[in-house]
N, C-alpha and C. Protein backbone atom coordinates (compact mmCIF):
# COMPACT_ATOMS: atom_id res chain seq x y z
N UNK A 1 129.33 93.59 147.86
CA UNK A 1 129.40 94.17 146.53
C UNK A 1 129.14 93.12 145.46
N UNK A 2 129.58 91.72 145.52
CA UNK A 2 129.37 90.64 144.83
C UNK A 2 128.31 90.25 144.56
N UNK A 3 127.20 90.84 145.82
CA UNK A 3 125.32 90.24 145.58
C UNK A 3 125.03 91.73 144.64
N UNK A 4 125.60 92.92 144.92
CA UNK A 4 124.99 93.61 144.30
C UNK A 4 125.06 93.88 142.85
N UNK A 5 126.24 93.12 142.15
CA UNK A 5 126.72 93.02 141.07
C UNK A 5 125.86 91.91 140.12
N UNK A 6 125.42 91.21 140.81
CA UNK A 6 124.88 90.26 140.78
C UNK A 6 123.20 90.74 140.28
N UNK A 7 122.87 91.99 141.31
CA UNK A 7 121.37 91.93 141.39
C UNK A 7 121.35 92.97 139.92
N UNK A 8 122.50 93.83 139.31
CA UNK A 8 122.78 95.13 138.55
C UNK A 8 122.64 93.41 137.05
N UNK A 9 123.18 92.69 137.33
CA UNK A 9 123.29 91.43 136.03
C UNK A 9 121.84 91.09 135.78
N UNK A 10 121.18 91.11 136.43
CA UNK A 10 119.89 90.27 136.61
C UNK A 10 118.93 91.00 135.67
N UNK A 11 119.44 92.76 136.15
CA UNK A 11 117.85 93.44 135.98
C UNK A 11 118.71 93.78 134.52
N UNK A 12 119.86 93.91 133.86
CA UNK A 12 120.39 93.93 132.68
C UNK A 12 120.13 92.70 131.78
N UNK A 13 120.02 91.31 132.36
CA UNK A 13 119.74 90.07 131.41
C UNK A 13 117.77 90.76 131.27
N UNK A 14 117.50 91.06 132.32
CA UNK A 14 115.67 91.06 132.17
C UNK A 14 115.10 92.13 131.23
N UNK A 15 115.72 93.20 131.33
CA UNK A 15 115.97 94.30 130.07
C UNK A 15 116.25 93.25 128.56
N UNK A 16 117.37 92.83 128.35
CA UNK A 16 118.14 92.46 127.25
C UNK A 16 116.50 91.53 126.95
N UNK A 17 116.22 90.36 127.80
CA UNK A 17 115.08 89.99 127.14
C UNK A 17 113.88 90.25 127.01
N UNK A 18 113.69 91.76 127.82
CA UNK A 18 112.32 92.68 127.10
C UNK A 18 112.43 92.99 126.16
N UNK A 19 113.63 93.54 125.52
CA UNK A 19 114.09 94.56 124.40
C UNK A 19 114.00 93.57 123.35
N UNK A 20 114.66 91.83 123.25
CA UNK A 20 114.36 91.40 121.66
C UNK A 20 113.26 90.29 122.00
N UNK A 21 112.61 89.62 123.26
CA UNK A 21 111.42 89.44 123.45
C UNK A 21 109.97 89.79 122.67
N UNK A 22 110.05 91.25 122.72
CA UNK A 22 108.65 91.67 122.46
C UNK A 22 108.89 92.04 120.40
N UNK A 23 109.60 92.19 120.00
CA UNK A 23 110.00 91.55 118.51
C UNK A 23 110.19 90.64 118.27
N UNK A 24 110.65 90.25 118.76
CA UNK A 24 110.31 87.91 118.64
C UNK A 24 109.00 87.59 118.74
N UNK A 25 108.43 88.22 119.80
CA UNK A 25 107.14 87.41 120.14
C UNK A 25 105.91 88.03 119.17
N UNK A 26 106.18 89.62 118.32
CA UNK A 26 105.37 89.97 117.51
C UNK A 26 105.46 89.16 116.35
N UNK A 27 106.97 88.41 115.68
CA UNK A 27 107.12 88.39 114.43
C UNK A 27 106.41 87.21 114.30
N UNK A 28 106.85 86.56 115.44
CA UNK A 28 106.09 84.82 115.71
C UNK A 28 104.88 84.71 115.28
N UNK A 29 104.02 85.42 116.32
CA UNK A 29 102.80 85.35 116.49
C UNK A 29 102.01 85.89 115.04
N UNK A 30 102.58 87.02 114.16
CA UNK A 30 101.77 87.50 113.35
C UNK A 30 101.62 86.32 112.16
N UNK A 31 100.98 85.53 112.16
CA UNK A 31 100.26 84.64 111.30
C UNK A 31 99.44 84.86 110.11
N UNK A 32 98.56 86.32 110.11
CA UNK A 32 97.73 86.58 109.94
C UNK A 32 98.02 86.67 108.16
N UNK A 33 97.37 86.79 107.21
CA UNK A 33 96.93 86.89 105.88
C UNK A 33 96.83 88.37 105.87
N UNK A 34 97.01 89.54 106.12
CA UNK A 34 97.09 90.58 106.35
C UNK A 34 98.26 91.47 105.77
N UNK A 35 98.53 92.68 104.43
CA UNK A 35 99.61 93.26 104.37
C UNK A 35 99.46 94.19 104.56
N UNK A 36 100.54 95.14 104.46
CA UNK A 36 100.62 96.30 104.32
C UNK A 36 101.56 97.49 103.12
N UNK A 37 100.77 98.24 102.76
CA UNK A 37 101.18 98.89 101.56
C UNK A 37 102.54 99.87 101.80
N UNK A 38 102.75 100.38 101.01
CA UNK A 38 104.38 100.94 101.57
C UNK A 38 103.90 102.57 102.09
N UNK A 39 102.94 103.24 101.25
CA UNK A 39 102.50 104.10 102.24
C UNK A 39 102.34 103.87 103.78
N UNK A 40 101.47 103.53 104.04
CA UNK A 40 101.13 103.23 105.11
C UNK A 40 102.58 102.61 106.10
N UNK A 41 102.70 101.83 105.48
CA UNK A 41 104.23 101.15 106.09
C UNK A 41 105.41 102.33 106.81
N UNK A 42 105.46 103.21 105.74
CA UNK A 42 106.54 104.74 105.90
C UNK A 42 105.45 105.34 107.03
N UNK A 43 104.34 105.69 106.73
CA UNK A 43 103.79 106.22 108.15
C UNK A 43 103.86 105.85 109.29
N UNK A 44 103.84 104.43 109.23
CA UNK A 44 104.21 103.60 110.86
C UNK A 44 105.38 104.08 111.39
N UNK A 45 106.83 103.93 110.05
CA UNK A 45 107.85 104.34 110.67
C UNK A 45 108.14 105.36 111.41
N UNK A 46 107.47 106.48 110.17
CA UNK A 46 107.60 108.12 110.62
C UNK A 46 107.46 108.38 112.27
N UNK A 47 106.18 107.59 112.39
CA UNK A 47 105.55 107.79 113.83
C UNK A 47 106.12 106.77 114.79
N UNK A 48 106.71 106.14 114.18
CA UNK A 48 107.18 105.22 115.89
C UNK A 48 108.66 105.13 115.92
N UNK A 49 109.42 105.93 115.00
CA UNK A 49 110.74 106.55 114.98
C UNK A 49 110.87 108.10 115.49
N UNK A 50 109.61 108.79 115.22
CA UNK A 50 109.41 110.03 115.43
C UNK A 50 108.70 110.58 117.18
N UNK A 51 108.05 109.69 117.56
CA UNK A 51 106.72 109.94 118.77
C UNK A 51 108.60 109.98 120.01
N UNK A 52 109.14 108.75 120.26
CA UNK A 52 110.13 109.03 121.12
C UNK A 52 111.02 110.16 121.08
N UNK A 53 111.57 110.33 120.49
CA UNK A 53 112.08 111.80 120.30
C UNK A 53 111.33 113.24 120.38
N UNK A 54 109.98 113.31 119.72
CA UNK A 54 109.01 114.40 120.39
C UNK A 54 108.98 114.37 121.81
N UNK A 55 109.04 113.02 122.42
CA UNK A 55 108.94 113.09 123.74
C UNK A 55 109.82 113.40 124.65
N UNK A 56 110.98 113.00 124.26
CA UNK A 56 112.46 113.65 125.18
C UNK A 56 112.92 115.48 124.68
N UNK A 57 112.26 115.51 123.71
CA UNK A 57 112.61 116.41 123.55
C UNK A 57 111.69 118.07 124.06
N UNK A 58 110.74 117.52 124.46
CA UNK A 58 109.19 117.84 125.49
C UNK A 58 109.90 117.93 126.85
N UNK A 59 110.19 116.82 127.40
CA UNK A 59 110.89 116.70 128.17
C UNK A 59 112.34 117.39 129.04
N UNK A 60 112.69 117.52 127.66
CA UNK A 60 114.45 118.70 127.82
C UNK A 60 113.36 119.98 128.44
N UNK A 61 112.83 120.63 127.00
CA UNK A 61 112.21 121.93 126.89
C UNK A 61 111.31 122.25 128.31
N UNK A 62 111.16 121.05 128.80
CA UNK A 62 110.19 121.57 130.36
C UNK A 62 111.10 120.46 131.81
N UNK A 63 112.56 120.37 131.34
CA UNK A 63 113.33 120.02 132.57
C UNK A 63 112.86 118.41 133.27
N UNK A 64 111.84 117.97 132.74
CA UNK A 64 111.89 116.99 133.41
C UNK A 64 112.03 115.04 132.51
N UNK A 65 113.38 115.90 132.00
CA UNK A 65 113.94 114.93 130.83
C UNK A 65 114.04 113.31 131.31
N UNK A 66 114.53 113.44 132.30
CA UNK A 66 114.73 111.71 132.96
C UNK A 66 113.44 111.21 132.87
N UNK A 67 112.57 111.81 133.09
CA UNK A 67 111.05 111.23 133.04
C UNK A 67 110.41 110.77 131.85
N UNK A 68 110.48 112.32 131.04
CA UNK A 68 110.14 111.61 129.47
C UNK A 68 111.09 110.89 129.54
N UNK A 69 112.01 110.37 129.35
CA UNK A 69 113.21 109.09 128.83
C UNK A 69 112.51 108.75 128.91
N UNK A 70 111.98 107.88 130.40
CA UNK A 70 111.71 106.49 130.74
C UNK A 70 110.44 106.25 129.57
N UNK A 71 109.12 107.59 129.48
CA UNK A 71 108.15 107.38 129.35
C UNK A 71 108.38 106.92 127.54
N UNK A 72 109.93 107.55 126.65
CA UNK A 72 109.92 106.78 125.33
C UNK A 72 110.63 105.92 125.24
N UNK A 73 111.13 105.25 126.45
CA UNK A 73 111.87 103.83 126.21
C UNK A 73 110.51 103.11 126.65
N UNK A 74 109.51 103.50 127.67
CA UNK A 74 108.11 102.53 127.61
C UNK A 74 107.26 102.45 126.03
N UNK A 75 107.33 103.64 125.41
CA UNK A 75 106.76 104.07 123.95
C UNK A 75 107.25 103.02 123.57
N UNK A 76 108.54 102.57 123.50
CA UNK A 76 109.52 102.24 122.22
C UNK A 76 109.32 100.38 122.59
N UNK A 77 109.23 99.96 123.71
CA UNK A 77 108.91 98.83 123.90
C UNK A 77 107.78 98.55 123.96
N UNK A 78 106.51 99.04 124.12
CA UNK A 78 105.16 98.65 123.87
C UNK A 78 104.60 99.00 122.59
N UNK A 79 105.70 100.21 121.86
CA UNK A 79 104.79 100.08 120.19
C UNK A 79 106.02 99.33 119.51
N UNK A 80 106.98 98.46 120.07
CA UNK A 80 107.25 97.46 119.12
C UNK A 80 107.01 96.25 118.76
N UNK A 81 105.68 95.71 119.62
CA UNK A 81 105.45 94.43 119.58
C UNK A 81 104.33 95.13 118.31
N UNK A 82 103.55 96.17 117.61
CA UNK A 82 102.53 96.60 116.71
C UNK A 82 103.84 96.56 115.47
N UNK A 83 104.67 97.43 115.90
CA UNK A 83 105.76 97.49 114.72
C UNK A 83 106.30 96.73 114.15
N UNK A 84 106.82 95.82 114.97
CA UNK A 84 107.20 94.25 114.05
C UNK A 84 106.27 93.60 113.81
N UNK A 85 105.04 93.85 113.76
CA UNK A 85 104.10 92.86 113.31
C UNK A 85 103.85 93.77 111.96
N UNK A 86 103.85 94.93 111.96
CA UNK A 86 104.21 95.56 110.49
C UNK A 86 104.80 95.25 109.57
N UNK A 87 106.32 95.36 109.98
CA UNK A 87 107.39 94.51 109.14
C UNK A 87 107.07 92.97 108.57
N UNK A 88 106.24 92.40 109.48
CA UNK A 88 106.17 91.02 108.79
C UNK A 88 104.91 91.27 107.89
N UNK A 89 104.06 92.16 107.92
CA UNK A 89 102.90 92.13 107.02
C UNK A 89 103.65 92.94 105.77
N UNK A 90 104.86 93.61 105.91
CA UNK A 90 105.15 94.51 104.56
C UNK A 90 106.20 93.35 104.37
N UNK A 91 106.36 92.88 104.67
CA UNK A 91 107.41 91.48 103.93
C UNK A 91 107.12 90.63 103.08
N UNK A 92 105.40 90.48 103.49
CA UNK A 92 104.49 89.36 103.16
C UNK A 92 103.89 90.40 102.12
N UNK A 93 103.69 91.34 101.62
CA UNK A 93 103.22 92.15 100.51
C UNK A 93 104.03 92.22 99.60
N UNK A 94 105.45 91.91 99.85
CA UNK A 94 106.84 92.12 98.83
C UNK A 94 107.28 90.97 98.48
N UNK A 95 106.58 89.84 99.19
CA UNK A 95 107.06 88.75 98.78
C UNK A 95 108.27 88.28 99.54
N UNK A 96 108.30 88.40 100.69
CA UNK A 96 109.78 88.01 101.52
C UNK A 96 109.04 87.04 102.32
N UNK A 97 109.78 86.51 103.67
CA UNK A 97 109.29 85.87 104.35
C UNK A 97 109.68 86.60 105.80
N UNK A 98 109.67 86.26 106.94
CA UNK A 98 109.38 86.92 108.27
C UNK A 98 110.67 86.95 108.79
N UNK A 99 111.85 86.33 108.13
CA UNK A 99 112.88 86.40 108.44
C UNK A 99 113.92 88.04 108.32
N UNK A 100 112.98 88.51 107.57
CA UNK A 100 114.03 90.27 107.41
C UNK A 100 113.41 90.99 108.81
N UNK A 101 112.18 90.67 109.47
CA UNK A 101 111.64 91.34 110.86
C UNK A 101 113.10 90.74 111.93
N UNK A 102 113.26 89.70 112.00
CA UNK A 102 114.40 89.10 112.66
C UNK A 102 115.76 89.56 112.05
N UNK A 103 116.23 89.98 111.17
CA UNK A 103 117.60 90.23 110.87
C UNK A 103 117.19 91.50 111.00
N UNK A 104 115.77 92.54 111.07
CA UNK A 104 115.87 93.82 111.32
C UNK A 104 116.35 94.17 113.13
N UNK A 105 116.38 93.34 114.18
CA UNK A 105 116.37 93.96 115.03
C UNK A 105 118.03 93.94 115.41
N UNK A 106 118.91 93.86 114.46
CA UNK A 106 120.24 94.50 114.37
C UNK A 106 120.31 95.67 113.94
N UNK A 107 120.85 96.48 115.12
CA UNK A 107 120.35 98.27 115.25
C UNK A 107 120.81 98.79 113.87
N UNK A 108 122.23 98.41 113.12
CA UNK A 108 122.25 99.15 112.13
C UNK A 108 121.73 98.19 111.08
N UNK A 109 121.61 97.14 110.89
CA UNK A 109 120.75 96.56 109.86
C UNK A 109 119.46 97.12 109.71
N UNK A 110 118.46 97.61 111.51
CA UNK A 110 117.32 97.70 111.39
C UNK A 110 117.53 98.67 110.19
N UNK A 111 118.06 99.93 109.86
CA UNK A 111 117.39 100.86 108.88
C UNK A 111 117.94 100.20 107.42
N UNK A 112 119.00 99.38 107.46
CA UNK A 112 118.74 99.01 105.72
C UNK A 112 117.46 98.01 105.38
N UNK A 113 117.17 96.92 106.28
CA UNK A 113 115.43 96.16 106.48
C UNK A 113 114.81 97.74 105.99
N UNK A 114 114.29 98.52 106.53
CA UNK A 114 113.58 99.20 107.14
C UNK A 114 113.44 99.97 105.43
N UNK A 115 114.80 100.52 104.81
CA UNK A 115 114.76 101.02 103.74
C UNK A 115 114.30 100.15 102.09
N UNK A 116 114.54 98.68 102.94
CA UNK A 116 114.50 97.86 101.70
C UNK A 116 112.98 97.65 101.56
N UNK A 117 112.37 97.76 102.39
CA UNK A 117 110.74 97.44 102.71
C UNK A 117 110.13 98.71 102.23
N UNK A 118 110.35 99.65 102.39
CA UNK A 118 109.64 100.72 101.96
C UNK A 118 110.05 101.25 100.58
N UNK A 119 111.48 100.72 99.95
CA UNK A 119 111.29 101.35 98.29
C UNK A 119 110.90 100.00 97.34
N UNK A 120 110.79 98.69 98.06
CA UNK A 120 110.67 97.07 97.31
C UNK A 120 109.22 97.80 97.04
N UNK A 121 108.67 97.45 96.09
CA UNK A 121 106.89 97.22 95.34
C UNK A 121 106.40 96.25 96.07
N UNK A 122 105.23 96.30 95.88
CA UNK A 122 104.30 95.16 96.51
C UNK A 122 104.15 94.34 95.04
N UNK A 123 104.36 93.07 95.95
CA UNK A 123 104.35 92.23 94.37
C UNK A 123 103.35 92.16 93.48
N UNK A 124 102.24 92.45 93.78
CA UNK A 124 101.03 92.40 93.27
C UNK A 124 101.24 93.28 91.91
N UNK A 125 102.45 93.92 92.22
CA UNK A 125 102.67 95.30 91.01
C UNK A 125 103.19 94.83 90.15
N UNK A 126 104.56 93.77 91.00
CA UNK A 126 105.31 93.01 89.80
C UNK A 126 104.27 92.23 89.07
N UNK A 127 103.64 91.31 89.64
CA UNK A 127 103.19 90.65 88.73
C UNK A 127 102.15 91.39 87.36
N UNK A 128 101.56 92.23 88.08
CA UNK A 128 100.89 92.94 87.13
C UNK A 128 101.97 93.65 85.77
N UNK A 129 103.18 94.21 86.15
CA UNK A 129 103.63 94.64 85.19
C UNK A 129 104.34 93.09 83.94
N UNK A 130 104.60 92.00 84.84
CA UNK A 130 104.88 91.11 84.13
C UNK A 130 103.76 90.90 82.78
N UNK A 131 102.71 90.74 83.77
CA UNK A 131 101.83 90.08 82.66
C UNK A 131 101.00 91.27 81.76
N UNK A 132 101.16 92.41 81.96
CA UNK A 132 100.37 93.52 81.56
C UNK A 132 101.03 93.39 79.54
């Protein structure tokens, strides 16, 4: 029982570092000079807060719910390495730095990040209203 407790730890540490892995490794990597507008930004959310739940819920309605699960916990980890690279391009439009993508992947922080990014202006506005 001790090896098997053991093997139940393993595939739980290998999970734990898929799950903040592939948001680490988006926020890192996105380098790019690239933003994104807050429209667009709210659409990302809509749809990659929204697509997992269409899917379990597809799933209930035709009984073979355990399946969709798996197939929007695969959704939810392969469109979050696109999603946090979002967050750091709408950070970089508001004038933040890449550090709110990293304090977003605290589950209930993610939606105040999440809310602060989509009602903040793109600075380009501030400045314009400054100097207008």
């Amino acid at each position: 029982m001790g090896a098997l407790s053991g093997f139940h730890f393993l595939i739980l540490f290998l999970i734990f570092i898929v799950i903040f892995g592939v948001p680490i490794t988006a926020t890192l990597t996105e380098n790019s000079d690239k933003v994104i507008k807050r429209r667009n930004f709210l659409y990302w959310i809509v749809g990659y807060l929204s697509v997992p739940f269409f899917i379990s819920y597809i799933g209930e309605f035709l009984n073979i719910g355990d399946i969709t699960d798996g197939v929007s916990l695969l959704f939810i980890l392969v469109g979050s390495y696109p999603f946090y690279q979002r967050i750091v391009r709408r950070a970089r439009d508001v004038g933040m730095s890449k550090r709110i993508a990293f304090v977003s992947m605290i589950p209930i922080v993610f939606f105040v990040c999440i809310a602060i990014l989509v009602i903040k202006p793109s600075k380009e506005i501030l400045y314009d209203e400054v100097f207008d």
